[in-house]
C-alpha atoms as a PDB file:
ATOM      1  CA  UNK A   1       1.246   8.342   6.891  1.00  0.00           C
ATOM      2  CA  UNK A   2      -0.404   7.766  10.517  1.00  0.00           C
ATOM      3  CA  UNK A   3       0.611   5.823  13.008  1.00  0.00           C
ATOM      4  CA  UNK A   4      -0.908   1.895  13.519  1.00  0.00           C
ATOM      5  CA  UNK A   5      -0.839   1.123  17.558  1.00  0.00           C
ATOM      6  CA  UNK A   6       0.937  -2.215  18.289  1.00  0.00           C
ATOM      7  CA  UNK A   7       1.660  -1.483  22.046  1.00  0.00           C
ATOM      8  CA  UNK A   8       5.271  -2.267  21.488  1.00  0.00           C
ATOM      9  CA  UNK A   9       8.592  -1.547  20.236  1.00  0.00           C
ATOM     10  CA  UNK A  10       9.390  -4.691  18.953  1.00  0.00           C
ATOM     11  CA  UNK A  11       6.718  -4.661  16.568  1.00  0.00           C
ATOM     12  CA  UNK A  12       6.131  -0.626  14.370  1.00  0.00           C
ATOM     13  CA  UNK A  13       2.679  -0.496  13.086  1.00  0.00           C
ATOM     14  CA  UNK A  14       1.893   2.541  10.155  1.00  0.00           C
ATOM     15  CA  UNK A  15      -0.790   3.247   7.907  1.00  0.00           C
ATOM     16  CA  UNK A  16       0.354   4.262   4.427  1.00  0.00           C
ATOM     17  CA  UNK A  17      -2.857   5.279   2.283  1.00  0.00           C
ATOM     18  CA  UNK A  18      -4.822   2.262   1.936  1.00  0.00           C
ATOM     19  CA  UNK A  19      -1.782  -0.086   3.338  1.00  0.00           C
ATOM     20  CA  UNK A  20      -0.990  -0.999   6.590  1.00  0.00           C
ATOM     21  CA  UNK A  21       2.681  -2.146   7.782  1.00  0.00           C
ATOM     22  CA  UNK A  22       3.907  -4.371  10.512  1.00  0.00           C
ATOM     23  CA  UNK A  23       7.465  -4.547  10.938  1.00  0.00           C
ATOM     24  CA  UNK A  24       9.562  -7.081  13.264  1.00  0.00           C
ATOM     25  CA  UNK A  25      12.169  -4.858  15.334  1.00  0.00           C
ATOM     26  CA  UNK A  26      14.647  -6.376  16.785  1.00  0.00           C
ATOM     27  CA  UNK A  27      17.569  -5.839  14.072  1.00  0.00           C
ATOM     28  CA  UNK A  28      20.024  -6.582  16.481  1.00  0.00           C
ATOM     29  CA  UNK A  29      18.847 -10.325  17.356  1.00  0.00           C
ATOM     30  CA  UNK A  30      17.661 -10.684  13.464  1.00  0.00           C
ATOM     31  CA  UNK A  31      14.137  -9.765  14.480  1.00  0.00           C
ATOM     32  CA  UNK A  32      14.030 -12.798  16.918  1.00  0.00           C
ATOM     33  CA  UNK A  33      10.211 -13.273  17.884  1.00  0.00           C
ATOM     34  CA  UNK A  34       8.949 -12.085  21.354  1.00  0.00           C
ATOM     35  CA  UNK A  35       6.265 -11.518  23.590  1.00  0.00           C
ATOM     36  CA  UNK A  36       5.840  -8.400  23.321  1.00  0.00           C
ATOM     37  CA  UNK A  37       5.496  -8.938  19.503  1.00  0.00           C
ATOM     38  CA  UNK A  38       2.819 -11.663  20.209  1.00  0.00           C
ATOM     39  CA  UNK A  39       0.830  -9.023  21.541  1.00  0.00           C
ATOM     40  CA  UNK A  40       1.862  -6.377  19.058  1.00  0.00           C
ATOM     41  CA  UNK A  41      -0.274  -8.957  16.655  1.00  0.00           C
ATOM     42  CA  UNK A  42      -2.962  -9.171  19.279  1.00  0.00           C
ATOM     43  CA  UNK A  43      -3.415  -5.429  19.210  1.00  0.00           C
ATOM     44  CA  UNK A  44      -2.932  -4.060  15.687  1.00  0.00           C
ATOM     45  CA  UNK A  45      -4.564  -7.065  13.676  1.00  0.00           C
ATOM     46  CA  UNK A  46      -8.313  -6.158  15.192  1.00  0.00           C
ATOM     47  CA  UNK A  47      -7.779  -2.580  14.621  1.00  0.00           C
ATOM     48  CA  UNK A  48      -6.073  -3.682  10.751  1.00  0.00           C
ATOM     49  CA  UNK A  49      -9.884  -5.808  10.454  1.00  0.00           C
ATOM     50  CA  UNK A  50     -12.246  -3.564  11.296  1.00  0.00           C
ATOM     51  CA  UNK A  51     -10.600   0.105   9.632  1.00  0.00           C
ATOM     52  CA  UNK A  52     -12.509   0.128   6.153  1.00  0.00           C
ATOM     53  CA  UNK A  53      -9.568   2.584   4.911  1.00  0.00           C
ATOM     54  CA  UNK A  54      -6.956  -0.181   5.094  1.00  0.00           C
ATOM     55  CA  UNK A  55      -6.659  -2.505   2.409  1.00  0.00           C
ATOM     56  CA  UNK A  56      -4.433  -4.713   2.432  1.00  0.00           C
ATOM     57  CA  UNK A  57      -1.664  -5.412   5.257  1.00  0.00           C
ATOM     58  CA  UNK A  58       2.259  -5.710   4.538  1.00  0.00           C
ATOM     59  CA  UNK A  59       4.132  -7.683   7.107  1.00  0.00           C
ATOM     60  CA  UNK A  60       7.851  -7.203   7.110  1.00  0.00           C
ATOM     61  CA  UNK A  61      11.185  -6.503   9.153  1.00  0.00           C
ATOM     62  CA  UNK A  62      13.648  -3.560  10.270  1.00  0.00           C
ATOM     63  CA  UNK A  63      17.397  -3.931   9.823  1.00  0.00           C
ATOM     64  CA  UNK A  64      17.659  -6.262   6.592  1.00  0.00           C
ATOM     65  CA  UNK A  65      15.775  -8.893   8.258  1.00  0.00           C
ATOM     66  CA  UNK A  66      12.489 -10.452   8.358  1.00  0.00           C
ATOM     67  CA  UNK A  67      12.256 -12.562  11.355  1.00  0.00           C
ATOM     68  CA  UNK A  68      14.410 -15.513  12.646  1.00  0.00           C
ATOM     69  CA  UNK A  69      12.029 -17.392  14.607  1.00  0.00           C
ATOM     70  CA  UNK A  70      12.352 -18.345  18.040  1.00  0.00           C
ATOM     71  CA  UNK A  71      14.950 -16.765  20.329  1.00  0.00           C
ATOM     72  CA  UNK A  72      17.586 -19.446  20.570  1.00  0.00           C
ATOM     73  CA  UNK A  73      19.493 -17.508  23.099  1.00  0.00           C
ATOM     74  CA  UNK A  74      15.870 -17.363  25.622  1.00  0.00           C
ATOM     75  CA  UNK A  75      15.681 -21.488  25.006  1.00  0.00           C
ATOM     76  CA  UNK A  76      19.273 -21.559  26.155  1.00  0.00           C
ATOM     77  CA  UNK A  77      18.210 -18.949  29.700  1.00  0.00           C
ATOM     78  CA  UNK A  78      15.153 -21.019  30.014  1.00  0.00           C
ATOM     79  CA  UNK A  79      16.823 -24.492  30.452  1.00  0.00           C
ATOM     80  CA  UNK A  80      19.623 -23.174  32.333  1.00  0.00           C
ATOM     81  CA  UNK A  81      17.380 -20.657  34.822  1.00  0.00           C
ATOM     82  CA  UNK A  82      16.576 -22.119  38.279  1.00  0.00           C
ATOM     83  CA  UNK A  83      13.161 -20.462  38.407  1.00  0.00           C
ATOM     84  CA  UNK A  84      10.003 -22.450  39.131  1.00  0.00           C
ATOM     85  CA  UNK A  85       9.405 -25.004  36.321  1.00  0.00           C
ATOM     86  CA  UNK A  86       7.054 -25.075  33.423  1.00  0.00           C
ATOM     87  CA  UNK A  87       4.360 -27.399  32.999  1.00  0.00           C
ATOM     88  CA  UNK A  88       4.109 -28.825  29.329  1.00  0.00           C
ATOM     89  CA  UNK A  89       0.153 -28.216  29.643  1.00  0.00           C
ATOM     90  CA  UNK A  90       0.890 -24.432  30.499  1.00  0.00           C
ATOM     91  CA  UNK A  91       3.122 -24.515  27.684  1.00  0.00           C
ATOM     92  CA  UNK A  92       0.694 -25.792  25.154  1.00  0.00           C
ATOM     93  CA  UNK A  93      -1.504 -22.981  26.231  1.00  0.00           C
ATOM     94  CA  UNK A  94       0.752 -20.791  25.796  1.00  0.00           C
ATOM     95  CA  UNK A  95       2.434 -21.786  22.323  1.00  0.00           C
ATOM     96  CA  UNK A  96      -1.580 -22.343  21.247  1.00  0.00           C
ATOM     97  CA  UNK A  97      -2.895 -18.467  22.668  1.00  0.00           C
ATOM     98  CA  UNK A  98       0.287 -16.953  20.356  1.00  0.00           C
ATOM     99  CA  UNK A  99      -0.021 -19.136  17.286  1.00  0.00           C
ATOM    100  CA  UNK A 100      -3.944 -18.261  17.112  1.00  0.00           C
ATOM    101  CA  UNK A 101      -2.789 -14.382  17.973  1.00  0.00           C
ATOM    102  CA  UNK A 102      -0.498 -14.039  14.932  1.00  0.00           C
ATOM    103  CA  UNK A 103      -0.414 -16.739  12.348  1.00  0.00           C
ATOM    104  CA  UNK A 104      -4.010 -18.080  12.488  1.00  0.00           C
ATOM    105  CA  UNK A 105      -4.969 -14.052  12.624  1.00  0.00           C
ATOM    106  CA  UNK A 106      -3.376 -13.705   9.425  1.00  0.00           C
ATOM    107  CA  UNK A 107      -5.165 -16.154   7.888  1.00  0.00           C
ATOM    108  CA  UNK A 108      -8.066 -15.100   8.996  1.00  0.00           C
ATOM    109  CA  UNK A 109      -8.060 -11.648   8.186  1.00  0.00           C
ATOM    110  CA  UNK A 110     -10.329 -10.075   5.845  1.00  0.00           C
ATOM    111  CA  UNK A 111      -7.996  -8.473   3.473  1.00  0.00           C
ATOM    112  CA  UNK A 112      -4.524  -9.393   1.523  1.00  0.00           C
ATOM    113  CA  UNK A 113      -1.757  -9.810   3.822  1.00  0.00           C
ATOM    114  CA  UNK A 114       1.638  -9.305   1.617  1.00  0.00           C
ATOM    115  CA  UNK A 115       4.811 -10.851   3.585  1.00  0.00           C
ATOM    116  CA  UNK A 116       7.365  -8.667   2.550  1.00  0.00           C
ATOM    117  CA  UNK A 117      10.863 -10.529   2.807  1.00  0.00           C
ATOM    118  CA  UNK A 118      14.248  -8.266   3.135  1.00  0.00           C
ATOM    119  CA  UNK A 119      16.453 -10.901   4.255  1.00  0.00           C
ATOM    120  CA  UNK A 120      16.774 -14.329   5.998  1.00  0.00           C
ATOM    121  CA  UNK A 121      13.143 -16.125   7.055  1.00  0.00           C
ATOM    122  CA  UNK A 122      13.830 -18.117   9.289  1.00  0.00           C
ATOM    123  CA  UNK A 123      11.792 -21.223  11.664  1.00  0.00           C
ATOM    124  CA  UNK A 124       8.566 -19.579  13.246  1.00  0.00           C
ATOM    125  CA  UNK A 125       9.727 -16.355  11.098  1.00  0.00           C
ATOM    126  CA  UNK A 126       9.577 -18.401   7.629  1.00  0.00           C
ATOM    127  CA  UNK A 127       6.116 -20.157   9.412  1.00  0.00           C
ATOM    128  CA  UNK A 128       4.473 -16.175   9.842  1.00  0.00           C
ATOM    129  CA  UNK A 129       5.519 -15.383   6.329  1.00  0.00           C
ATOM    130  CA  UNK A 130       3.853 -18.453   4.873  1.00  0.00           C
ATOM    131  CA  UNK A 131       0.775 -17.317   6.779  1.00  0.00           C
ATOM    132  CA  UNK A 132       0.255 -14.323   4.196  1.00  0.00           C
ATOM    133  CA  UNK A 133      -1.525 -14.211   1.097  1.00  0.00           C
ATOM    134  CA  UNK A 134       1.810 -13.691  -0.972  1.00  0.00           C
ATOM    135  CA  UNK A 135       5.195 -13.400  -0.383  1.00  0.00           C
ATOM    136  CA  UNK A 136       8.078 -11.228  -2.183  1.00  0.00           C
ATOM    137  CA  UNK A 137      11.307 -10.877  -1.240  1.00  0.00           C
ATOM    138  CA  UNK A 138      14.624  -9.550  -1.711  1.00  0.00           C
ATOM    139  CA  UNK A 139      17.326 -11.054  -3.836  1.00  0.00           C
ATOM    140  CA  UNK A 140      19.276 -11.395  -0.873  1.00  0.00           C
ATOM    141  CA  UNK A 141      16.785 -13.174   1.235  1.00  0.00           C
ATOM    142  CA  UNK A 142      17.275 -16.428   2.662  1.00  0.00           C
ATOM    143  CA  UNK A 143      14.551 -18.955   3.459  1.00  0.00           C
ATOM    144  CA  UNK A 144      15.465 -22.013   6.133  1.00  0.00           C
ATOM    145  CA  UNK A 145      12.956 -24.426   8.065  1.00  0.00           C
ATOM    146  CA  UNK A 146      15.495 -24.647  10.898  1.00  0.00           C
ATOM    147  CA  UNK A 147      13.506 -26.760  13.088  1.00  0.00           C
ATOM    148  CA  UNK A 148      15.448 -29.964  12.691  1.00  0.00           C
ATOM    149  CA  UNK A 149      18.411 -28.022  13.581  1.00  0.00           C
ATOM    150  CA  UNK A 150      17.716 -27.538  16.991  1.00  0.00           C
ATOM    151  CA  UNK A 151      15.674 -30.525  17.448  1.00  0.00           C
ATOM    152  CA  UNK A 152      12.193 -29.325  16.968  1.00  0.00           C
ATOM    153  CA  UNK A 153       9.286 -30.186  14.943  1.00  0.00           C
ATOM    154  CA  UNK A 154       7.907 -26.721  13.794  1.00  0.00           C
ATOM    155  CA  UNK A 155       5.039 -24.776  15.008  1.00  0.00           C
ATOM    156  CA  UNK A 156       3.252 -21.361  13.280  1.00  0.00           C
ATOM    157  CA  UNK A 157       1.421 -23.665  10.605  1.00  0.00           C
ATOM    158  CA  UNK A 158       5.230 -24.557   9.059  1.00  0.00           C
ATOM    159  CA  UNK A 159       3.448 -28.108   8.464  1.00  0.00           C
ATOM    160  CA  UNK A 160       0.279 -26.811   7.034  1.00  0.00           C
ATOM    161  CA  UNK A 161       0.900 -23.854   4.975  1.00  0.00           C
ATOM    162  CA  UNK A 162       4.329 -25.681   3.025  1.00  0.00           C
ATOM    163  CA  UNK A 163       2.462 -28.550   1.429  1.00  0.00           C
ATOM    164  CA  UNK A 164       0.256 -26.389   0.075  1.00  0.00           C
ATOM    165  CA  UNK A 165       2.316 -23.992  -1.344  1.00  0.00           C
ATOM    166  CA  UNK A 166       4.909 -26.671  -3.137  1.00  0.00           C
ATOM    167  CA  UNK A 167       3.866 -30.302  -2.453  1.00  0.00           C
ATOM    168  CA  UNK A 168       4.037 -33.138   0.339  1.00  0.00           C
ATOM    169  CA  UNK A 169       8.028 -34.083  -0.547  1.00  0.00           C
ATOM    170  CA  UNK A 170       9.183 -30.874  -1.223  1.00  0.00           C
ATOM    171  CA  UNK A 171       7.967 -29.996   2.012  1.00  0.00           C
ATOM    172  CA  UNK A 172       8.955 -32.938   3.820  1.00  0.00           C
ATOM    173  CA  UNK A 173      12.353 -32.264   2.051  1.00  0.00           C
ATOM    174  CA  UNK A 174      12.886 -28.511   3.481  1.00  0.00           C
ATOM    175  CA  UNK A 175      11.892 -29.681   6.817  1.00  0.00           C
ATOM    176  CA  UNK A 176      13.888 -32.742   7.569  1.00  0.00           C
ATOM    177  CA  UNK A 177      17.119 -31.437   6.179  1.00  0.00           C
ATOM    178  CA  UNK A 178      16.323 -27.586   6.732  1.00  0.00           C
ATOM    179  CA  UNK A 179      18.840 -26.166   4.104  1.00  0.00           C
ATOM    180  CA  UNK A 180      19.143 -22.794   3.344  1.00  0.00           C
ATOM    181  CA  UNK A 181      16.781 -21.388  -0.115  1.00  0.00           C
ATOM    182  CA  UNK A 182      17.741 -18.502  -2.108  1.00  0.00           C
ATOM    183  CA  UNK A 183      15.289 -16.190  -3.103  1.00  0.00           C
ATOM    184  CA  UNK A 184      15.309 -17.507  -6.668  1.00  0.00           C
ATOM    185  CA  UNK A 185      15.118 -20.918  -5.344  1.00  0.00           C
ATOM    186  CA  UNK A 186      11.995 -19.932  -3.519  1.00  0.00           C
ATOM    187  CA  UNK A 187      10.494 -18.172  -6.259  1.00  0.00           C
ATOM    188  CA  UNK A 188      10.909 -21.574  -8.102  1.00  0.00           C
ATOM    189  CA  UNK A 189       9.562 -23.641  -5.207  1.00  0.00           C
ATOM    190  CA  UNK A 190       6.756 -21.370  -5.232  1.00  0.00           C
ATOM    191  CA  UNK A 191       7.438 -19.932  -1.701  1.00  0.00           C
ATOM    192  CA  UNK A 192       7.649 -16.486  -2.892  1.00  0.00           C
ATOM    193  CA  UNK A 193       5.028 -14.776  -5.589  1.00  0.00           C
ATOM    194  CA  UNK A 194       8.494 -12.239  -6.980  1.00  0.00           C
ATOM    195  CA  UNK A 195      11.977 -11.530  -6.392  1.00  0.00           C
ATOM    196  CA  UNK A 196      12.428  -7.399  -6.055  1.00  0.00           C
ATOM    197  CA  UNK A 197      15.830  -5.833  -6.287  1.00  0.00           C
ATOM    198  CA  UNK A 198      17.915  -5.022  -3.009  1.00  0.00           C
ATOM    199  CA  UNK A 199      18.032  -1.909  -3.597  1.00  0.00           C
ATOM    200  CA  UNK A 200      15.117  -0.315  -2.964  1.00  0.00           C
ATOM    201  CA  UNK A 201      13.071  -2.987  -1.563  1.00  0.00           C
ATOM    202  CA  UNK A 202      11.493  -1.537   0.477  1.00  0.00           C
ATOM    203  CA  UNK A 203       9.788   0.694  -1.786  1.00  0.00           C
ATOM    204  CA  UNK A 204       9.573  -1.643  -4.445  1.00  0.00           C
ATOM    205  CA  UNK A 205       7.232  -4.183  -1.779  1.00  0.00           C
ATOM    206  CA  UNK A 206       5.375  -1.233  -0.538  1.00  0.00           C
ATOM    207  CA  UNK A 207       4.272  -0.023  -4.059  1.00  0.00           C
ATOM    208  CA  UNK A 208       3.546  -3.744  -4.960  1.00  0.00           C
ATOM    209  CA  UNK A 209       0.761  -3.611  -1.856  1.00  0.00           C
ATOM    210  CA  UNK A 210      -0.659  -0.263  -3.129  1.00  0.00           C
ATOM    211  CA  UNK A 211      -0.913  -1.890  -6.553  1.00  0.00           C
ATOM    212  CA  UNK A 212      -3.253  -4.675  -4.931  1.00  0.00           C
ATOM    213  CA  UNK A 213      -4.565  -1.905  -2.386  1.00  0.00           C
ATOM    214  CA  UNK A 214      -6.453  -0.238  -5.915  1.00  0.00           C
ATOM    215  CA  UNK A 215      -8.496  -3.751  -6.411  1.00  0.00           C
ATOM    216  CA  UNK A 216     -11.996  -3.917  -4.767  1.00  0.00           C
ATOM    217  CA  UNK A 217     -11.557  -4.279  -1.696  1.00  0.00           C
ATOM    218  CA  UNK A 218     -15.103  -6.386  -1.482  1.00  0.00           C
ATOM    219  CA  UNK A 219     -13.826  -8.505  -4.641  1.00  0.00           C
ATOM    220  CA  UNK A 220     -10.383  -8.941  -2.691  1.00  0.00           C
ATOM    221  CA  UNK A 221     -11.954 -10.258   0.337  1.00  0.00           C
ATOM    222  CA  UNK A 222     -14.057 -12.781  -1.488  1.00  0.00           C
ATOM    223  CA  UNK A 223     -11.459 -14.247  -3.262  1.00  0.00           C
ATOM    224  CA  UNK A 224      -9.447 -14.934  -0.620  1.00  0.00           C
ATOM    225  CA  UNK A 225     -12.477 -16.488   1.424  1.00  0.00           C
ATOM    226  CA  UNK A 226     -13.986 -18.538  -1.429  1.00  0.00           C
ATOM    227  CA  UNK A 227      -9.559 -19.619  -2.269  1.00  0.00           C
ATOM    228  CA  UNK A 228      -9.469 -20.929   1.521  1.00  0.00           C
ATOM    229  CA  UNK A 229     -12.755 -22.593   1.786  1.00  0.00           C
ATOM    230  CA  UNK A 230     -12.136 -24.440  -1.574  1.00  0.00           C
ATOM    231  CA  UNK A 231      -8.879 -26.809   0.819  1.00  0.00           C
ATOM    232  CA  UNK A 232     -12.087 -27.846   3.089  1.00  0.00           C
ATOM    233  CA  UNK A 233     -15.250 -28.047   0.617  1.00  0.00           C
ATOM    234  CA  UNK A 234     -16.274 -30.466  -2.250  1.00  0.00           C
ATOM    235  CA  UNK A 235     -16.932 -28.686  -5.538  1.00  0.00           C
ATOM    236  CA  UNK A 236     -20.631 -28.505  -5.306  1.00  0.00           C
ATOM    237  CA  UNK A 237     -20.223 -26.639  -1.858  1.00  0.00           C
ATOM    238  CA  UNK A 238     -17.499 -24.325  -3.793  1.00  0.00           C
ATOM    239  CA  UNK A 239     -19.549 -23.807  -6.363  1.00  0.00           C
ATOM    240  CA  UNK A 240     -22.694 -22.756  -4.612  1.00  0.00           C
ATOM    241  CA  UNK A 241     -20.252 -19.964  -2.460  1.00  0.00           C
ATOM    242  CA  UNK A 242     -18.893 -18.468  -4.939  1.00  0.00           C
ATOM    243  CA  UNK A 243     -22.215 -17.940  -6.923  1.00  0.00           C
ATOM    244  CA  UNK A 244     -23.481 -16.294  -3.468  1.00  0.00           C
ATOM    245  CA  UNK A 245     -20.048 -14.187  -3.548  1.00  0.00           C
ATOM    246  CA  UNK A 246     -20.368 -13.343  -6.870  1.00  0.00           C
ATOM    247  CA  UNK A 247     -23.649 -12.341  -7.042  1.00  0.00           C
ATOM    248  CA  UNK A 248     -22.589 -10.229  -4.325  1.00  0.00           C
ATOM    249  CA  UNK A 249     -19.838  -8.378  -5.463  1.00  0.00           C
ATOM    250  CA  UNK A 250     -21.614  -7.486  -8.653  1.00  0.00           C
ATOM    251  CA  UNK A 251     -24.492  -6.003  -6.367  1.00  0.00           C
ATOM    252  CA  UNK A 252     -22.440  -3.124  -5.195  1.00  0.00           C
ATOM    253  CA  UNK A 253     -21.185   0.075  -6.081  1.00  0.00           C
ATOM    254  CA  UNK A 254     -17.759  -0.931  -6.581  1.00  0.00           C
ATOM    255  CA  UNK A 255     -18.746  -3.315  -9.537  1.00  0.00           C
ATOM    256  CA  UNK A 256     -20.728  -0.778 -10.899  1.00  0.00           C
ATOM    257  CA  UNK A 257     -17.793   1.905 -10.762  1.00  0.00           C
ATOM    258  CA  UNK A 258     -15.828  -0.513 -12.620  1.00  0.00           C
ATOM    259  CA  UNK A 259     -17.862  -1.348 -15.459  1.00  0.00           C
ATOM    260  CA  UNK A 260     -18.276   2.405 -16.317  1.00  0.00           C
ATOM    261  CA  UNK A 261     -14.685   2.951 -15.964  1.00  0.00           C
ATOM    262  CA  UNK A 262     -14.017   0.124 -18.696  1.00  0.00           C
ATOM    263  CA  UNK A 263     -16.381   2.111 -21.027  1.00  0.00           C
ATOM    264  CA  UNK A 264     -14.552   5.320 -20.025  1.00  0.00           C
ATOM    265  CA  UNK A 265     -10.937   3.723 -20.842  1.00  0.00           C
ATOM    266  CA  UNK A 266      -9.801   4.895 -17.111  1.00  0.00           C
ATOM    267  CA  UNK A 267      -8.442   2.876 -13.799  1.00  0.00           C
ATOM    268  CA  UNK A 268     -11.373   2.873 -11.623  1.00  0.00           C
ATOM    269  CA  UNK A 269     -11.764   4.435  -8.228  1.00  0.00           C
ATOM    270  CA  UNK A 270     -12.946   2.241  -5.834  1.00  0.00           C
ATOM    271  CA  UNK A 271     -14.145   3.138  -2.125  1.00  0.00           C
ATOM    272  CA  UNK A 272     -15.232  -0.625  -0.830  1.00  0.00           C
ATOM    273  CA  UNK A 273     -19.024  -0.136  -1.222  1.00  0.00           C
END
């Protein structure tokens, strides 16, 4: 295991074999979201990109947690401080820089992200975990929109990734009235991909990542680009990427490596080339 540099406390970074782990950590506010996590993202995602030995990236949370969203107790300080006001344009920048930095980033990146759930998701928290590839979580987890509560409308792709993973109403549904979802209720919403025990969660999500971690890494990256290009393309534009994909991932070593290891009856070793 080696270290993964985030800049921060709030948010660990490590590098297990060919996984890499972010964790939320702030257990005692329920792994409340803050700046300094913002830029945790902004640092370790780049370095998650560009290291060829990494993967696939698990996000998760310390302290039974995975992340509760916004800081309701910094809204309160906010409207009750008496330092100099806020512009809504500066804001918008603001709210725009961090949503590109963590959930957009995600999306974006070049390899699996797993979201790996130990307990309640919650607002821009549920929004980051909807932002991976796949989702498990723990039997005890929790999932909750939470926006309506407090009288907001959502932000961190809430409205974007949710009809795609279980439909317009459901999602429309889950926002407006922002009740709480058991695990096995969002493994049957589609929300989550599994359900892993309590006990030993942790271990249990880690070894599902170093189960994907032994794909092709090249095949793994194609998939995922030719899956999100197929919400903004026709089907003659899919088509004609993922014959150029295709015919690229069979060029390369890694293809190779695994057609010889069906022949040989063994799991294939694959080094990304």
């Amino acid at each position: 295991m080696s270290e993964l540099n985030t800049g921060t406390e709030h948010l660990l970074g490590r590098i297990e074999g060919h996984v890499a782990v972010l964790s939320f950590n702030r257990p005692e506010a329920r792994n409340a979201l803050s700046e300094e996590m913002y830029n945790g993202f902004a640092t370790a995602l780049p370095q998650v990109r560009d290291n060829p030995d990494i993967r696939v990236l698990m996000v998760t949370g310390e302290g039974g947690a995975f992340c509760s969203g916004g800081d309701v107790k910094g809204f309160r300080a906010s409207h009750q401080s008496g330092g100099a006001p806020t512009t809504q344009e500066q804001t918008l920048d603001h709210l725009r820089r961090i949503q590109a930095s963590v959930s957009l980033a995600l999306r974006r990146l070049n390899k699996p992200v797993v979201a790996a759930i130990p307990g309640p998701a919650a607002g821009a928290g549920l929004s980051i975990a909807l932002a991976a590839d796949l989702r498990v979580a723990a039997e005890r987890s929790i999932f909750v929109s939470a926006f309506s509560t407090i009288g907001a409308s959502g932000d961190f792709g809430s409205s974007w990734f949710l009809p795609r993973l279980i439909g317009e109403a459901k999602a429309k549904e889950f926002m407006f009235f922002s009740e709480r979802v058991s695990a096995d209720e969002a493994l049957d919403l589609g929300l989550v991909n599994a359900v892993l025990p309590d006990d030993g969660f942790d271990g249990a999500a880690l070894e599902y990542c170093h189960r994907l971690a032994g794909r092709s890494p090249i095949a793994l990256r194609f998939i995922k680009e030719n899956i999100h290009r197929s919400f903004d393309v026709g089907l003659a534009e899919g088509l004609d990427a993922e014959a150029t994909a295709m015919v690229r991932a069979m060029s390369t070593a890694d293809h190779r490596e695994a057609v010889a290891a069906f022949f040989d009856k063994r799991t294939p070793n694959f080094e990304g080339r």
